[in-house]
Protein backbone atom coordinates (compact mmCIF):
# COMPACT_ATOMS: atom_id res chain seq x y z
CA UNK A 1 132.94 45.61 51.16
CA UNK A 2 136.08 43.73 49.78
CA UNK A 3 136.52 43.12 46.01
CA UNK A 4 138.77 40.41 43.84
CA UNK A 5 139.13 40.85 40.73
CA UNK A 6 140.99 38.31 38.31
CA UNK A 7 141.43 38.07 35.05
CA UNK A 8 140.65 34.94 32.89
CA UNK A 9 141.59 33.33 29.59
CA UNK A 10 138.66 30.89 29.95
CA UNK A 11 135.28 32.55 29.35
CA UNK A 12 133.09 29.37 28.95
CA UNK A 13 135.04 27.95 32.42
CA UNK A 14 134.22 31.29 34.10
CA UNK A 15 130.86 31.45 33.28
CA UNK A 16 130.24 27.62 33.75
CA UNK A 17 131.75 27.88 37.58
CA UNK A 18 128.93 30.17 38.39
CA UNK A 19 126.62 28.77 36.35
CA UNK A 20 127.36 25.25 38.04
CA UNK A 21 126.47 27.16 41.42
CA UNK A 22 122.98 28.15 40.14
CA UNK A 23 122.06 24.84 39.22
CA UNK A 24 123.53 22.95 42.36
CA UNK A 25 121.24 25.93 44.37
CA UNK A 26 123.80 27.80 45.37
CA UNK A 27 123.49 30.72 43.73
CA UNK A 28 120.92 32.97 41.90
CA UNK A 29 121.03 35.11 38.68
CA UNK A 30 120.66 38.41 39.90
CA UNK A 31 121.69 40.78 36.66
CA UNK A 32 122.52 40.69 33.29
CA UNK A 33 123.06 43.81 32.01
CA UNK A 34 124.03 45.36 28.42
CA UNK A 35 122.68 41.72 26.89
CA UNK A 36 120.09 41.51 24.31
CA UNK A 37 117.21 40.01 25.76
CA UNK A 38 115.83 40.23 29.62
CA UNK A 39 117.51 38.60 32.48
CA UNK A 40 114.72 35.55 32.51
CA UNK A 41 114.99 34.95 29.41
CA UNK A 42 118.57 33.94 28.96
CA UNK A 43 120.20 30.50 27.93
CA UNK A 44 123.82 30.01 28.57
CA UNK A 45 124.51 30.31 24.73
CA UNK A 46 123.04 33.64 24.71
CA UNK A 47 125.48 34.75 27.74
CA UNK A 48 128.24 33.28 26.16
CA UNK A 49 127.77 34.10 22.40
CA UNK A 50 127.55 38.29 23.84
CA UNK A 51 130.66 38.34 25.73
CA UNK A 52 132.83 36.10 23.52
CA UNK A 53 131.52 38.62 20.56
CA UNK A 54 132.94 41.74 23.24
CA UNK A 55 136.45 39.84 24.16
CA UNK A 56 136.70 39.26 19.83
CA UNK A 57 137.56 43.10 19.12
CA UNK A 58 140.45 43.33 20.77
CA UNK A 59 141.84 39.32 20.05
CA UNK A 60 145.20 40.75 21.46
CA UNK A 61 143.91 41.02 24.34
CA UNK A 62 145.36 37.28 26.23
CA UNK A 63 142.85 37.51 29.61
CA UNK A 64 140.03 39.50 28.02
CA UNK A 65 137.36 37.84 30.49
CA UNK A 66 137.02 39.75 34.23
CA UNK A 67 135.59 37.93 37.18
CA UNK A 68 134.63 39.70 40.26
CA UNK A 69 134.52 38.50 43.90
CA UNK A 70 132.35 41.50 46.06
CA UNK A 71 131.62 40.31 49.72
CA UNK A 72 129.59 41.83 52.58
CA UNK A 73 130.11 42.16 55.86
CA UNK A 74 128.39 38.89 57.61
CA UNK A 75 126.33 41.31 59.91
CA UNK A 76 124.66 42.96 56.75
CA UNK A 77 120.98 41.61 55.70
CA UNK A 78 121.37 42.08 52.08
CA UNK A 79 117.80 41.94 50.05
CA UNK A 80 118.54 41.11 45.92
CA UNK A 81 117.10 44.34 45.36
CA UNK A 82 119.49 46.08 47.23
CA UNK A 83 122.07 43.82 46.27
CA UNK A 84 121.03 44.82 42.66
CA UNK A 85 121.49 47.98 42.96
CA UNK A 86 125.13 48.13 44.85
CA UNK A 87 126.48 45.82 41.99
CA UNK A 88 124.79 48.16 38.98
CA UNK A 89 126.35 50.93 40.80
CA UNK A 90 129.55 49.75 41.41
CA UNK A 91 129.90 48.62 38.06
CA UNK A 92 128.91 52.23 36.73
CA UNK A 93 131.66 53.55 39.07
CA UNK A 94 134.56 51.50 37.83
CA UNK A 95 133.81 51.98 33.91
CA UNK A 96 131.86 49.08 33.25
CA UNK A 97 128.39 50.91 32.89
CA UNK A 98 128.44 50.11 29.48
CA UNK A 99 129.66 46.58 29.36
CA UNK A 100 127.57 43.31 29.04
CA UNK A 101 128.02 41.64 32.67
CA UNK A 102 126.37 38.96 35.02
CA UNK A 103 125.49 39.06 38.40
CA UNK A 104 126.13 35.81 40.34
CA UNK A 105 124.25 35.91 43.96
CA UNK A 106 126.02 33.01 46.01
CA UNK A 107 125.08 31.22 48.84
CA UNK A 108 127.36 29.51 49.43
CA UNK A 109 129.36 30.71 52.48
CA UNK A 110 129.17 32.63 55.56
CA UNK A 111 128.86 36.35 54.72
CA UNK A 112 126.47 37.81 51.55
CA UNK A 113 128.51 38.21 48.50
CA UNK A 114 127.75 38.29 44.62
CA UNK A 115 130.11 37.62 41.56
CA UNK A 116 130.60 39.34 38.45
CA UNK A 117 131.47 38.07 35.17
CA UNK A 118 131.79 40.63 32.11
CA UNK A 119 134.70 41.99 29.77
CA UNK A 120 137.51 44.53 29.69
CA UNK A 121 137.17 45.08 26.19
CA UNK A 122 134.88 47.86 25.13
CA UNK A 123 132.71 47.88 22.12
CA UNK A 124 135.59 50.05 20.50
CA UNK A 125 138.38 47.07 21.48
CA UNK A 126 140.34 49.71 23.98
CA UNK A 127 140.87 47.91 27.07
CA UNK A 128 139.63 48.58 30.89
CA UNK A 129 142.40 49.05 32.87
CA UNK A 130 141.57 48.54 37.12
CA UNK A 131 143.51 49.87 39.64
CA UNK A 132 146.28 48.09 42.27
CA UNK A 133 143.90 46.89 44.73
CA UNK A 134 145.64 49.06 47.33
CA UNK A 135 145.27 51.83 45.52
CA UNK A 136 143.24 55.21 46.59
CA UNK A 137 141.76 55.46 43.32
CA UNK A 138 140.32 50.88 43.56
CA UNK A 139 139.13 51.62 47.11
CA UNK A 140 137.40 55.19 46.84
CA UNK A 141 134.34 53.77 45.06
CA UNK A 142 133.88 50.95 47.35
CA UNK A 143 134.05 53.47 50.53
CA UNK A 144 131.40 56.03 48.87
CA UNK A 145 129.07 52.56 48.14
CA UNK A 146 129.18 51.54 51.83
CA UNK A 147 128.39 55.15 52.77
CA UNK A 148 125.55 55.84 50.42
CA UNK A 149 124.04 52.63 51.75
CA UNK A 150 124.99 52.13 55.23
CA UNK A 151 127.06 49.50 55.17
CA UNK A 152 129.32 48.21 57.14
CA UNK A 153 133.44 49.34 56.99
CA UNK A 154 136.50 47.90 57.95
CA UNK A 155 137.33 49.16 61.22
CA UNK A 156 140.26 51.85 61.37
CA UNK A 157 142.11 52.43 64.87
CA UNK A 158 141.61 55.32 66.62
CA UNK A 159 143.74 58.20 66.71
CA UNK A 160 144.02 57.01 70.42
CA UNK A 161 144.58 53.20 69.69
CA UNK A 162 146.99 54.08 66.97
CA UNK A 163 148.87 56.49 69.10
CA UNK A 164 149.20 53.75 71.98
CA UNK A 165 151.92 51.80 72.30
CA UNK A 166 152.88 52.56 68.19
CA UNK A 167 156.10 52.05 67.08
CA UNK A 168 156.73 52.67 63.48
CA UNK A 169 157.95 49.11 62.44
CA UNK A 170 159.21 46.50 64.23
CA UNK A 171 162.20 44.55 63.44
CA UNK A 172 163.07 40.73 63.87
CA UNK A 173 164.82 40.65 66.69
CA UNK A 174 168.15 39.66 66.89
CA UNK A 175 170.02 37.89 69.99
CA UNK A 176 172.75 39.96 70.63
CA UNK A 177 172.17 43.03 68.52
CA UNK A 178 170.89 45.95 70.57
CA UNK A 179 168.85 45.71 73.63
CA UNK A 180 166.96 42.34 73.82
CA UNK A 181 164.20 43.98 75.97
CA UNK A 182 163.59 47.40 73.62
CA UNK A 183 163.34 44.80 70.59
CA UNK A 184 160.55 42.45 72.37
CA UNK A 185 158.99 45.47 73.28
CA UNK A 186 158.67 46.34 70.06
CA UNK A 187 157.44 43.75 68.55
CA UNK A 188 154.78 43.53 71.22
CA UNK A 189 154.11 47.22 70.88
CA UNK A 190 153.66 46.78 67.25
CA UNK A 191 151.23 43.18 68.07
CA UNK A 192 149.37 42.68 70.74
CA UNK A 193 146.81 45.73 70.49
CA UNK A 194 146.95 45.75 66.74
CA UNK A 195 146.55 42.23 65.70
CA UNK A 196 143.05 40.22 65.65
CA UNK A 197 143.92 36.50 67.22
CA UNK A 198 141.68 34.36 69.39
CA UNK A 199 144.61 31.99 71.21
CA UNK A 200 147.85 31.92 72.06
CA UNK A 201 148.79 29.53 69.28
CA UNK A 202 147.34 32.30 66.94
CA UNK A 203 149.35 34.85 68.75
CA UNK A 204 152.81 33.11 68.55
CA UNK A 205 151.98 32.60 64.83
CA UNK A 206 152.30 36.72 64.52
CA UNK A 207 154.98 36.65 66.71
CA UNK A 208 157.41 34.12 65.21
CA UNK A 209 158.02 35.93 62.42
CA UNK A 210 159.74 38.37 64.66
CA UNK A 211 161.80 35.54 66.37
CA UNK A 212 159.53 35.67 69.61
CA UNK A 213 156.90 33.34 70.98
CA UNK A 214 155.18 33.84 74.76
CA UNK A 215 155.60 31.26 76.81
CA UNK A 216 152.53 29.79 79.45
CA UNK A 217 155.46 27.21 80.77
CA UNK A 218 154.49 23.23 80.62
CA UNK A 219 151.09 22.61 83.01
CA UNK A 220 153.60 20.91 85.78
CA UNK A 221 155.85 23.86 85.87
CA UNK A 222 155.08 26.87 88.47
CA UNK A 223 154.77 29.41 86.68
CA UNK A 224 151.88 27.86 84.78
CA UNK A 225 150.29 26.99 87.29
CA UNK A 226 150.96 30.72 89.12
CA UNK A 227 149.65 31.63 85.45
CA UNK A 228 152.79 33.68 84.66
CA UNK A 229 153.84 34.52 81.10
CA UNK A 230 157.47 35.28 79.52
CA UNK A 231 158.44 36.43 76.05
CA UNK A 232 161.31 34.26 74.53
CA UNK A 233 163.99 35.12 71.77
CA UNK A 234 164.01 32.41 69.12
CA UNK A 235 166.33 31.35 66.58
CA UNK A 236 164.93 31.91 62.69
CA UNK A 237 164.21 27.84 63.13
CA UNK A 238 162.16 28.59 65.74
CA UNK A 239 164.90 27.27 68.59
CA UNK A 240 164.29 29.13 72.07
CA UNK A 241 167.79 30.97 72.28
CA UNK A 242 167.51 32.99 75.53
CA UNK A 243 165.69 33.13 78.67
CA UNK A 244 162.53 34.27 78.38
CA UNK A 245 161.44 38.04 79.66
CA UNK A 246 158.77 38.39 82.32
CA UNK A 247 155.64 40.06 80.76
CA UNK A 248 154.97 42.15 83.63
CA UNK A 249 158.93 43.69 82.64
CA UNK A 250 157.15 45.31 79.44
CA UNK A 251 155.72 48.64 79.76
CA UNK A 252 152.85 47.44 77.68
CA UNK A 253 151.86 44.40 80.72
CA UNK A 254 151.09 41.73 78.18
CA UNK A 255 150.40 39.38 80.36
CA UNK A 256 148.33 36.43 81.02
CA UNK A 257 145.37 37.76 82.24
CA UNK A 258 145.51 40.45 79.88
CA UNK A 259 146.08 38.34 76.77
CA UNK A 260 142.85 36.25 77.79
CA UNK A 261 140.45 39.25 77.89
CA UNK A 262 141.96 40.36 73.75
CA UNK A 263 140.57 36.57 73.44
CA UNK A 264 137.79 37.45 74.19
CA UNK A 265 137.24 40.80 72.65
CA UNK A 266 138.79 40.09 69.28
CA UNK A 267 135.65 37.51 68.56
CA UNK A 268 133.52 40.60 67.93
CA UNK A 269 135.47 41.33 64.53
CA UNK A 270 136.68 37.55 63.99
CA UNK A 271 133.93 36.93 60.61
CA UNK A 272 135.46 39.62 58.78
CA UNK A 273 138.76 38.85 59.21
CA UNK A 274 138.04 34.95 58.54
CA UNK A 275 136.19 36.03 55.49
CA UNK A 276 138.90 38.07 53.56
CA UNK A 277 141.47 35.37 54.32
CA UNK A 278 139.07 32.45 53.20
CA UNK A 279 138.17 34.74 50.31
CA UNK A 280 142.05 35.12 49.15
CA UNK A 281 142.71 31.05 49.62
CA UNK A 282 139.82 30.59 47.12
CA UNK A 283 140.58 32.52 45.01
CA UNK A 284 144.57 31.63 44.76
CA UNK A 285 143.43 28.00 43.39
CA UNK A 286 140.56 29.47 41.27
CA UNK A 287 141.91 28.66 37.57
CA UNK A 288 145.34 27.84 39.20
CA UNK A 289 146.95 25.06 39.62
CA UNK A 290 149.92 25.60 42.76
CA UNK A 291 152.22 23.82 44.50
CA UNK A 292 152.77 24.82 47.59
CA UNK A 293 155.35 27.59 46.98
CA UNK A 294 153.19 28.59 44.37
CA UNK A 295 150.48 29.13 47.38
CA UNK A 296 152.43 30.64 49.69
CA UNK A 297 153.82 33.19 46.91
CA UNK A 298 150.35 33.94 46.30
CA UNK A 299 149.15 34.17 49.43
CA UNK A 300 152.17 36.64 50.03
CA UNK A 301 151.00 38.83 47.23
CA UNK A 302 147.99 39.49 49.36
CA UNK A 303 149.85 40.23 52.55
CA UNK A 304 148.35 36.88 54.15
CA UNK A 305 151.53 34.50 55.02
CA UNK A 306 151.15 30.84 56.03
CA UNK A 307 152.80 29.45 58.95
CA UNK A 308 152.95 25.45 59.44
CA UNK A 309 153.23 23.95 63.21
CA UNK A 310 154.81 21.01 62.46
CA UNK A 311 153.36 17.67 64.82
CA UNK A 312 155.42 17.04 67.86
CA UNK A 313 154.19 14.67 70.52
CA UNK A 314 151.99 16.84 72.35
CA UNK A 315 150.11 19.05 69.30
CA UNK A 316 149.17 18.00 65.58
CA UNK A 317 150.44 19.80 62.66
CA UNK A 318 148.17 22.75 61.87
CA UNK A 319 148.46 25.59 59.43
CA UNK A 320 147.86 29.22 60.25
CA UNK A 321 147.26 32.71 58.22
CA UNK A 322 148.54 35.77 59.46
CA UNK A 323 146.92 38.85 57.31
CA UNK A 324 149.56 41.59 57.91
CA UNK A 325 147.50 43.56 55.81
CA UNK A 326 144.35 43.51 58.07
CA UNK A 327 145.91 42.52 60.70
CA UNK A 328 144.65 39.24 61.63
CA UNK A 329 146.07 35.26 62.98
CA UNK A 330 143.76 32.59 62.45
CA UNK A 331 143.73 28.84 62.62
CA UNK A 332 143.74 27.12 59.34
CA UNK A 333 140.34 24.62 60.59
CA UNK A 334 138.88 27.02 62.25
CA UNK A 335 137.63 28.30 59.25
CA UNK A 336 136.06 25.05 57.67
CA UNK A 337 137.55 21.20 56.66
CA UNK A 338 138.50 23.25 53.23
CA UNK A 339 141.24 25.03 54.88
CA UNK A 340 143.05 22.93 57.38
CA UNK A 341 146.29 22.07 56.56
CA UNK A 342 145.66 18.48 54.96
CA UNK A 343 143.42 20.12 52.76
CA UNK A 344 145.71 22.64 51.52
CA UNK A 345 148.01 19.89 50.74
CA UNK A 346 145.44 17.90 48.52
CA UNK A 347 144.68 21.35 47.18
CA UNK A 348 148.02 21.81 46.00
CA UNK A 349 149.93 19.83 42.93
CA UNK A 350 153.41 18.05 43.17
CA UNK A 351 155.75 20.65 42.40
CA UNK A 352 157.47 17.93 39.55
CA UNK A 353 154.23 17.80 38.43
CA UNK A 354 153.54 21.51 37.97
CA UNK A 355 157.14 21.82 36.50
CA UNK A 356 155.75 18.94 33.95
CA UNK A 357 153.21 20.73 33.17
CA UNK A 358 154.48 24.01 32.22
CA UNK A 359 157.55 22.68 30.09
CA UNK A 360 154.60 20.80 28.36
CA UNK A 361 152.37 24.13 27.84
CA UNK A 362 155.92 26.44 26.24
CA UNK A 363 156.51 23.12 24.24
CA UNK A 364 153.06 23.63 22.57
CA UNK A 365 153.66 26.80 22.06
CA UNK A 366 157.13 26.93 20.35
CA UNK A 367 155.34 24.47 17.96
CA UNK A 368 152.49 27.22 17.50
């Protein structure tokens, strides 16, 4: 399981969102507990007249409405019963038992998932506070649902896998500070077996950030065509600055052939790790309007960064999304037309414009 939670100023625009999805098909009513009448039987004023009456006892409250994103693992075969009854008890475990809320089935991507729409405000007007989504006390609930009902996890290393090859953290590496092999090696150490990527491209997008890329050679050179690999030092621009390292010098052997079969295995997780990072673009522009600092910054907060290729004669621009968090690289279009990197673009607003806007909204309300 992996759950997003935002908070919302908007309650109508909330609730209209999923229930736009429900009429377009894409989405069923599932719950709606703590409301006055039965599930069946609800029209939209009903929904909305019982939570705007909750979010009204506390009216100092500014984001009173809560929105929850819970997704599945693709491999799980989710009934709505079952589905049911992990949100009802989820929502019991978290402190929302006694709050009106909505359960959104969607069907509209890869993996099962529902959303939740409800209010931190309780009967009394106190306020329910959640927990930093990193946090022991946000994640223990989800791990004791996926126990009690079998589902899947997020796969943790082995003490074995872990122990391999670990360094505590690489650094960027440097030319000419320290040994130029021992910091390679550590960034590789700290990579190769720990990261999920499916190409080289999506490799050297981890491995730029550490001022490294591995280097193939050009098709008409030899040691492409001996299939030979080196490691290169590169300037924070991305400029190679040194000659490159053989793989075969690391202790580790990353090299060609060896890369090629982690292409192959890291498919097996690939849906999950697409899914959280698809999950986190979504909802960044949910109810937010970004430029594209504003995107990357909030990517960032989730421990996803975005790395551009620029076009150059023989590749076209592309975007990539390196979750440091779950430990992931993946191609911007592999993941759908919504998230290559022209898309992102149109998703984003001209930072003047943004600017605009926001000296407009603290002009209204100094005049308020």
């Amino acid at each position: 399981m992996f759950v997003k939670i935002k908070q919302a100023t908007d309650l109508r625009r909330t609730l209209l969102y999923n229930e736009q999805k429900v009429t377009e098909g894409k989405a069923t009513l599932l719950l709606a507990d703590n409301f006055l009448k039965q599930t069946a039987n609800l029209a939209l004023n009903d929904k909305t007249h019982r939570l705007e009456l909750r979010n009204s006892t506390n009216e100092r409250i500014r984001k009173p409405t809560t929105h929850f994103s819970v997704n599945f693992d693709s491999s799980e075969q989710l009934s709505d019963e079952k589905m049911s009854l992990i949100a009802r008890r989820y929502m019991q475990d978290i402190g929302y038992g006694e709050q009106p809320y909505l359960v959104y089935r969607h069907h509209d991507a890869g993996h099962p998932h529902f959303h939740v729409v409800s209010s931190i405000v309780r009967f009394d007007g106190t306020r329910i506070y959640h927990a930093h989504p990193r946090s022991p006390l946000f994640l223990a609930p989800i791990r004791k649902i996926e126990q009690d009902f079998s589902l899947a996890t997020p796969h943790s290393p082995t003490p074995e896998e872990q122990a391999s090859y670990q360094v505590k953290q690489a650094q960027r590496v440097v030319y000419g500070q320290g040994s130029k092999l021992r910091a390679v090696s550590d960034v590789l150490n700290t990579v190769i077996d720990h990261y999920n990527y499916t190409s080289m491209d999506e490799l050297n997008a981890i491995l730029k950030q550490y001022n490294v890329r591995a280097d193939p050679g050009k098709e008409i050179t030899k040691m492409h065509q001996n299939r030979g690999l080196v490691y290169e030092v590169l300037t924070p621009e991305g400029r190679q600055i040194s000659r490159g390292i053989k793989a075969s010098s690391f202790a580790l052997k990353p090299t060609l052939p060896y890369l090629e079969k982690k292409f192959g295995q890291n498919q097996a997780s690939r849906q999950r790790h697409m899914q959280r990072v698809m999950t986190n673009i979504d909802w960044a522009f949910y109810n937010n309007k970004l430029d594209w600092p504003g995107f990357e910054q909030a990517m960032r907060r989730e421990g996803i960064a975005v790395i551009v290729q620029e076009e150059k004669k023989d590749r076209p621009a592309d975007i990539y999304f390196v979750d440091h968090r779950e430990k992931s690289s993946i191609l911007g279009k592999s993941l759908g037309s919504g998230y290559t990197l022209q898309a992102i673009r149109e998703r984003c607003v001209e930072t003047e414009q943004l600017q605009q806007e926001l000296a407009h909204r603290h002009h209204l309300k100094l005049r308020m």
